[in-house]
N, C-alpha and C. Protein backbone atom coordinates (compact mmCIF):
# COMPACT_ATOMS: atom_id res chain seq x y z
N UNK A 1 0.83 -1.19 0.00
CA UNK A 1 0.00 0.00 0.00
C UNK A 1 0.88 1.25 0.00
N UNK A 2 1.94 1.24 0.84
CA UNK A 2 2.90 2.71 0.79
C UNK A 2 3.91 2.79 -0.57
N UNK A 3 4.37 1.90 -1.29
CA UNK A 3 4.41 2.00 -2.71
C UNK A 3 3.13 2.21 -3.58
N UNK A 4 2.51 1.86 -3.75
CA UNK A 4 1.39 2.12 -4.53
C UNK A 4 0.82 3.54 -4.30
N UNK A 5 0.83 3.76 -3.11
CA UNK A 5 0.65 5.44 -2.36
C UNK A 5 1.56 6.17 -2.77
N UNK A 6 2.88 6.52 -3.01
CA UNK A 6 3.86 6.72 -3.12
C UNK A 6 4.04 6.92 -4.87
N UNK A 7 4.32 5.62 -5.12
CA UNK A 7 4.29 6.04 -7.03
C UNK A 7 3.32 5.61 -7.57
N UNK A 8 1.92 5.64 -7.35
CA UNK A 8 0.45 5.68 -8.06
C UNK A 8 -0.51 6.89 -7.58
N UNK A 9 -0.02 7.91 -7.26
CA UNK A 9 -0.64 9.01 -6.40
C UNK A 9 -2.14 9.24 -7.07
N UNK A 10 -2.06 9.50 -8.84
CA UNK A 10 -3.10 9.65 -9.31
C UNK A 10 -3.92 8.66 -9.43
N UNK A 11 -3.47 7.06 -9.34
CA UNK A 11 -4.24 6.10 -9.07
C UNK A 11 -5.79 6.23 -7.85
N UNK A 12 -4.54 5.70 -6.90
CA UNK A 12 -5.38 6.17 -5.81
C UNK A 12 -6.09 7.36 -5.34
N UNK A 13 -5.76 8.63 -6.06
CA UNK A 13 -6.49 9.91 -5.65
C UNK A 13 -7.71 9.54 -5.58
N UNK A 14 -7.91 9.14 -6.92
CA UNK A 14 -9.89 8.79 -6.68
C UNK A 14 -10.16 7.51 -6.56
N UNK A 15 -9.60 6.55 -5.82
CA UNK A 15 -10.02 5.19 -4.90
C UNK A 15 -10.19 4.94 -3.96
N UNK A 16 -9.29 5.94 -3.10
CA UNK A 16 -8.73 5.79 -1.76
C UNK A 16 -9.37 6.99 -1.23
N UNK A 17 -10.13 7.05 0.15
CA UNK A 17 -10.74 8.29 0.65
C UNK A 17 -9.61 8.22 1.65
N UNK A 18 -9.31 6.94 2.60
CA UNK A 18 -8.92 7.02 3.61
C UNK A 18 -7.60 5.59 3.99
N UNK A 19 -7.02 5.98 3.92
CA UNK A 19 -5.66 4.30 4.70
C UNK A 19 -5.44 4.50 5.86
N UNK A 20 -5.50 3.37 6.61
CA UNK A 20 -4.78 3.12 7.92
C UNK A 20 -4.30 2.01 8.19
N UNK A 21 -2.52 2.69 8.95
CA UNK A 21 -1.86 2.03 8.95
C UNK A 21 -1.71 0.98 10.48
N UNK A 22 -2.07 0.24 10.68
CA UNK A 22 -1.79 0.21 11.99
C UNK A 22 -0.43 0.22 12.85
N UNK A 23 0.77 -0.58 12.28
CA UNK A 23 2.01 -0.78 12.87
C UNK A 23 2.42 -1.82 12.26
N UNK A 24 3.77 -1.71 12.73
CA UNK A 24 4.69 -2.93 11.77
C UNK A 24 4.30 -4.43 11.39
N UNK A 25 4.43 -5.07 10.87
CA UNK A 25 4.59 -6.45 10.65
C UNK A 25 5.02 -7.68 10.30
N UNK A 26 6.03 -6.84 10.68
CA UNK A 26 7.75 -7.73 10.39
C UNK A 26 8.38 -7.36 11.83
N UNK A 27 9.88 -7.67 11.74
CA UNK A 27 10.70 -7.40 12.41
C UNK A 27 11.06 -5.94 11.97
N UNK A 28 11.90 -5.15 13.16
CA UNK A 28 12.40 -3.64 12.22
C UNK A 28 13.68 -3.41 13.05
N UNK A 29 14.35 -4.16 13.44
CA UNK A 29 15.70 -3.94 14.17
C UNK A 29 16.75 -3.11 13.10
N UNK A 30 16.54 -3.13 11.96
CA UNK A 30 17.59 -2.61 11.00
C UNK A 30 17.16 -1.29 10.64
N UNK A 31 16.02 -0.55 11.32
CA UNK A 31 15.31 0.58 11.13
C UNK A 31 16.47 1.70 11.11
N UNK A 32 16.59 2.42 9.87
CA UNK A 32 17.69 3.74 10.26
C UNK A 32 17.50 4.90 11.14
N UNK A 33 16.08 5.11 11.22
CA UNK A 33 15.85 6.09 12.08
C UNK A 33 16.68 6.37 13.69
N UNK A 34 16.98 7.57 13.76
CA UNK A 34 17.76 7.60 15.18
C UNK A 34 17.02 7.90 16.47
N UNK A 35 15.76 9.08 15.80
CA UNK A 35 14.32 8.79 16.84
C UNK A 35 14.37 7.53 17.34
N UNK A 36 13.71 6.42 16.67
CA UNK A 36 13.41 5.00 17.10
C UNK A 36 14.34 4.42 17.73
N UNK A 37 15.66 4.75 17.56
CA UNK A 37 16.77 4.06 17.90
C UNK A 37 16.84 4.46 19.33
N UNK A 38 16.62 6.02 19.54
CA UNK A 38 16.66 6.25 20.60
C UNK A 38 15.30 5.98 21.61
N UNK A 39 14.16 5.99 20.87
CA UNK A 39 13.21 5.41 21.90
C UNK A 39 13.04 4.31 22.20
N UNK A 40 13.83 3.35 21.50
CA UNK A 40 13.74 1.51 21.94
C UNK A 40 15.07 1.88 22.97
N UNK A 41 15.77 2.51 22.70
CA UNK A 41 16.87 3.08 24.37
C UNK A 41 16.73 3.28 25.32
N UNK A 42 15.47 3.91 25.37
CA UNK A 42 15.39 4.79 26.81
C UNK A 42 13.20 4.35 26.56
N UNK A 43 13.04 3.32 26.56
CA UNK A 43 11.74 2.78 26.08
C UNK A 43 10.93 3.20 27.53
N UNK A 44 11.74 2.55 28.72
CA UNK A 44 10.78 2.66 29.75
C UNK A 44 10.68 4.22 30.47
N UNK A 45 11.87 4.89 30.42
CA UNK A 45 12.10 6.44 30.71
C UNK A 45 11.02 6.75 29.87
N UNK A 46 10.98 7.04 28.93
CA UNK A 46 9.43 7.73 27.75
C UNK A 46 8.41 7.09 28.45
N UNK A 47 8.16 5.72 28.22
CA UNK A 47 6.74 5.78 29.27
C UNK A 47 6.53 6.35 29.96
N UNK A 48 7.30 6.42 31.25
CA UNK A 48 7.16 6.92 32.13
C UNK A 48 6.99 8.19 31.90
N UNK A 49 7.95 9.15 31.22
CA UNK A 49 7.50 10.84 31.47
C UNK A 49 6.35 10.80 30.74
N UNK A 50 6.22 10.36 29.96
CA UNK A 50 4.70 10.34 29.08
C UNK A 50 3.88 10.21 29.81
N UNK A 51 3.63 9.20 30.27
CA UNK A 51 2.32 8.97 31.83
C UNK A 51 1.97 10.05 32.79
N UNK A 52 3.45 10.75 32.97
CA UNK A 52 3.79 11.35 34.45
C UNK A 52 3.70 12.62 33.88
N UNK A 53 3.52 13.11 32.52
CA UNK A 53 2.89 14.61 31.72
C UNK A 53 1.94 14.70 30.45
N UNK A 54 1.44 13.36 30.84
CA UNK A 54 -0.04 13.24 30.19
C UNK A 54 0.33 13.39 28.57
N UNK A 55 1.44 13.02 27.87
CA UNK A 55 1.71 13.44 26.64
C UNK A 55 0.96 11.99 26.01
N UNK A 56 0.31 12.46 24.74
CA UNK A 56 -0.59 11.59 24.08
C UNK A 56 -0.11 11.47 22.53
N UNK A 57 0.47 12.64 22.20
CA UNK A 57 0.67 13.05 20.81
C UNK A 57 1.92 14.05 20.66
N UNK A 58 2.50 13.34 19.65
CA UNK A 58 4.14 14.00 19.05
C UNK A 58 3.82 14.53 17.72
N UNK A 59 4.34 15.73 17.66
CA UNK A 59 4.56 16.37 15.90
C UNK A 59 3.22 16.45 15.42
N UNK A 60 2.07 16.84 16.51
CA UNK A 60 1.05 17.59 16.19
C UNK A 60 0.81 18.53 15.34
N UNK A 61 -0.05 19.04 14.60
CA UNK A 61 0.23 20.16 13.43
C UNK A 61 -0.27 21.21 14.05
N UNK A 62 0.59 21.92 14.36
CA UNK A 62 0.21 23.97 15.14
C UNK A 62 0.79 24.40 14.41
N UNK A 63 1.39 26.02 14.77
CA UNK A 63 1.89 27.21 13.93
C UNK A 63 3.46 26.49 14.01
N UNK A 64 4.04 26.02 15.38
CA UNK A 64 5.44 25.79 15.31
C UNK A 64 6.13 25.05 14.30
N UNK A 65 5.07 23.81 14.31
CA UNK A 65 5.61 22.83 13.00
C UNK A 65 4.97 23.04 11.64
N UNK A 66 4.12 23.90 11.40
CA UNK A 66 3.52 24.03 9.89
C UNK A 66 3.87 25.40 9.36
N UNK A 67 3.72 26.21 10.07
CA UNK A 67 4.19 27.36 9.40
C UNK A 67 5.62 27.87 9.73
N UNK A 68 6.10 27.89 10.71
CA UNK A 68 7.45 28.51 11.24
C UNK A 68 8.23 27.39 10.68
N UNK A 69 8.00 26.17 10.55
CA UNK A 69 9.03 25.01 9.81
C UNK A 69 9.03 25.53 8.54
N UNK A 70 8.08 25.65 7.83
CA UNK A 70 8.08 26.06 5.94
C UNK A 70 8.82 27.18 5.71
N UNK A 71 8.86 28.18 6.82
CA UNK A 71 9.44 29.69 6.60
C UNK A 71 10.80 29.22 6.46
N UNK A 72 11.35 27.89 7.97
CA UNK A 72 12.55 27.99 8.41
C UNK A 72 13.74 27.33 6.91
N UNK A 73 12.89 26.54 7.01
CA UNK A 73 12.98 24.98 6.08
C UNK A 73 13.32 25.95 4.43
N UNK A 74 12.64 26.44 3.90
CA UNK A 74 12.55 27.47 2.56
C UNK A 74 14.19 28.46 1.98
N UNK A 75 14.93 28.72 3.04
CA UNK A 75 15.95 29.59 3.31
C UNK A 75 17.30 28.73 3.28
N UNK A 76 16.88 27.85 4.46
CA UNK A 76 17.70 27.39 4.67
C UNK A 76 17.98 25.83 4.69
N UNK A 77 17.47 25.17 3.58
CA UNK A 77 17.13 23.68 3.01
C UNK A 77 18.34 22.59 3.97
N UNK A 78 19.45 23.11 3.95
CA UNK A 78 20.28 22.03 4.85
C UNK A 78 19.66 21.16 6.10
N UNK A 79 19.39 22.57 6.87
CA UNK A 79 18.66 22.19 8.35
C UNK A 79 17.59 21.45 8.35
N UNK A 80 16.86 21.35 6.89
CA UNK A 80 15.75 20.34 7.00
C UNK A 80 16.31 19.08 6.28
N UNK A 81 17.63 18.95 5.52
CA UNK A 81 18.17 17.82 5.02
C UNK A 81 18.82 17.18 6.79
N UNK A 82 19.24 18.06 7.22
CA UNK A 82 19.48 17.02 8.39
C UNK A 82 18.59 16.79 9.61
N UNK A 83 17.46 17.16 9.45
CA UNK A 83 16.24 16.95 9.97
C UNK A 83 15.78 15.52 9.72
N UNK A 84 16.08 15.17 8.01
CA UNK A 84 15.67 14.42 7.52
C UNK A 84 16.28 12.91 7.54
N UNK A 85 17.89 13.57 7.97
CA UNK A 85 19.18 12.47 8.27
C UNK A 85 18.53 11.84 9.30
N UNK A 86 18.13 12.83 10.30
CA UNK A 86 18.12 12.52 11.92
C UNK A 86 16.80 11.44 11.88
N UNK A 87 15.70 11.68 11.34
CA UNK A 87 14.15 10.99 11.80
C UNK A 87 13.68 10.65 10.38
N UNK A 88 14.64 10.19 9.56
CA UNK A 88 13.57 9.34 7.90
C UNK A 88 15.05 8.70 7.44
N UNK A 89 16.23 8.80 7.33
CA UNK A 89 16.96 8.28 6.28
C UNK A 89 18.43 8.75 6.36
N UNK A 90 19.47 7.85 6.75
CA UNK A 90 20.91 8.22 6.52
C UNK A 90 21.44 8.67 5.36
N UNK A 91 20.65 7.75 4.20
CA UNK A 91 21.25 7.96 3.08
C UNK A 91 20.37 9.21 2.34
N UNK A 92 20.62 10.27 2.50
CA UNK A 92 19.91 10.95 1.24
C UNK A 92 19.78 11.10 0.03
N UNK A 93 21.29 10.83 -0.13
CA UNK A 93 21.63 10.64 -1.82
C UNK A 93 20.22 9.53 -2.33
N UNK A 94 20.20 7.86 -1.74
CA UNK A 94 18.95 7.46 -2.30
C UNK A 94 17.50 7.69 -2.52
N UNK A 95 17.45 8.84 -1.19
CA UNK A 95 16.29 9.43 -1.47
C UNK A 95 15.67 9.98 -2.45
N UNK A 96 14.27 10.31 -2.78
CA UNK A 96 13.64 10.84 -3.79
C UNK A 96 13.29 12.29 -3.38
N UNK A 97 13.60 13.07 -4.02
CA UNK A 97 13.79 14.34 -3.97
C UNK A 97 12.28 14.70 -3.82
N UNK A 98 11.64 14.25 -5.02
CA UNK A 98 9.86 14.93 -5.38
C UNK A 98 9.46 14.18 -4.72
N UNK A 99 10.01 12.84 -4.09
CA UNK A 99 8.48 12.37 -3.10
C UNK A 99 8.94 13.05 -1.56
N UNK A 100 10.20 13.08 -1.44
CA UNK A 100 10.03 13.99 -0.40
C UNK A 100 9.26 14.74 -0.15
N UNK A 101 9.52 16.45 -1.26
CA UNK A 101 8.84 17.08 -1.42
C UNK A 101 7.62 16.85 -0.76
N UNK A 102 6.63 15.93 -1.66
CA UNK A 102 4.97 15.37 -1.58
C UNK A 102 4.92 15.02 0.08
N UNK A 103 5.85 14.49 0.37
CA UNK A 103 5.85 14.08 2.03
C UNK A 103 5.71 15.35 3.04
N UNK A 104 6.83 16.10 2.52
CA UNK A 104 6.30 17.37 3.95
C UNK A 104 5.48 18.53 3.75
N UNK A 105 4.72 17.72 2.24
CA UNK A 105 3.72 18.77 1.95
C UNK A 105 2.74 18.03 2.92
N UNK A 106 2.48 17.45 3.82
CA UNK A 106 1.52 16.59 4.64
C UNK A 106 2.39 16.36 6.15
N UNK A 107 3.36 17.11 5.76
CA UNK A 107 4.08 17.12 7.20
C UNK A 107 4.03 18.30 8.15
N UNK A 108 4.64 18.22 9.35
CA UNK A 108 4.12 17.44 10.36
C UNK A 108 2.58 16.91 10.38
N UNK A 109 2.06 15.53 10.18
CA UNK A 109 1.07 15.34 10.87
C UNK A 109 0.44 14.76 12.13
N UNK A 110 1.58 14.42 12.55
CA UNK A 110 1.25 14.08 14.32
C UNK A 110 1.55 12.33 13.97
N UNK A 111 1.74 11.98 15.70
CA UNK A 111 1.48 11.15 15.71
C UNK A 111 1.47 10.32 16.97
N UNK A 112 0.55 8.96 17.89
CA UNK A 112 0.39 8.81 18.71
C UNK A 112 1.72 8.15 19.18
N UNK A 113 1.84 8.92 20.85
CA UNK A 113 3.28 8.59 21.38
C UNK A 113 2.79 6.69 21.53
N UNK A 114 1.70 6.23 21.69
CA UNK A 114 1.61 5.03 21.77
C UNK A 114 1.94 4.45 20.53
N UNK A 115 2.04 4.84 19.11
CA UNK A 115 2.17 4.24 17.75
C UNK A 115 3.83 4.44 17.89
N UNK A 116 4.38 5.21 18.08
CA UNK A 116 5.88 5.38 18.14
C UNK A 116 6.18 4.47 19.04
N UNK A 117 5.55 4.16 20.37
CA UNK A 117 6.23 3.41 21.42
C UNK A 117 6.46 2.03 20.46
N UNK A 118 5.35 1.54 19.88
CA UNK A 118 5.45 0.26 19.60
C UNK A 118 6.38 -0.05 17.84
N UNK A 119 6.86 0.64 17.66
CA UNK A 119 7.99 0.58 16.95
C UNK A 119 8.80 0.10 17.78
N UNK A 120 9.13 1.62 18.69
CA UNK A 120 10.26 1.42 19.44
C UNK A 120 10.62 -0.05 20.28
N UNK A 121 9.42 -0.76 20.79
CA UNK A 121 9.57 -2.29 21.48
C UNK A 121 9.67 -3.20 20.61
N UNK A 122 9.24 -2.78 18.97
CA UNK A 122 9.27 -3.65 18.14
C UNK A 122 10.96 -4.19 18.17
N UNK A 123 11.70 -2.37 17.86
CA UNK A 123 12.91 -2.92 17.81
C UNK A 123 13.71 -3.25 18.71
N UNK A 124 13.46 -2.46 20.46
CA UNK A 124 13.72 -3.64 20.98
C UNK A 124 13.63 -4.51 21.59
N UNK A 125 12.82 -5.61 21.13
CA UNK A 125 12.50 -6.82 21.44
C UNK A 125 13.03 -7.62 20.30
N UNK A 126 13.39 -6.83 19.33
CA UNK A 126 13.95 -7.59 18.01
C UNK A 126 13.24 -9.07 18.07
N UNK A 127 11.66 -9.12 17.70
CA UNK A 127 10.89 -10.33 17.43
C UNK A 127 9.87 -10.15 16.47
N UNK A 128 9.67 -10.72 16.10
CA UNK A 128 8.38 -11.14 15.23
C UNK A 128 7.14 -10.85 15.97
């Protein structure tokens, strides 16, 4: 579905109202992300402050991440290439430039600290 989403955009425009993803379904120990890396690190510390300050939701869409990011991001393109190092991809060179693009045209859209947690145990528990 995230290939087909990805390079069939006009396909799916008019098929698809709505996808949901639920969470992994494989193993993801080889995940590049350094977010994840660091929340399967410190897995039970995040619960905990999460619990202990009621946090429900990360990278919510307000003024900080939708508009003050596009202003920041526009000027000065590096700081969002290593934005991009840090939480999507080491390698940029393989990256796709225009689906990027298409990506943080829908970015930040949030997401539940419980959907991140379970990455994060995915990887480490490194199991099926």
């Amino acid at each position: 579905m995230f290939y087909g989403l990805s390079e069939y955009e006009d396909y799916y425009k008019t098929r698809l109202n709505v996808a949901v993803m639920l969470g992994p379904v494989t193993k993801i120990p080889n995940a590049q992300s350094d977010l994840l890396h660091l929340m399967a690190d410190f897995y039970d510390e995040i619960v905990f402050q999460c619990d202990l300050l009621g946090i429900h939701a990360v990278f919510q869409q307000n003024f900080w991440t939708s508009t003050a990011l596009k202003l920041f991001c526009s000027p000065f393109a590096i700081f969002c290439e290593m934005a991009e190092y840090l939480l999507v991809s080491h390698d940029i060179a393989a990256d796709d430039k225009d689906r990027f693009e298409v990506y943080m045209d829908h970015n930040p859209n949030g997401s539940s600290v419980q959907s991140m947690l379970l990455y994060a145990q995915n990887m480490k528990r490194d199991r099926f």
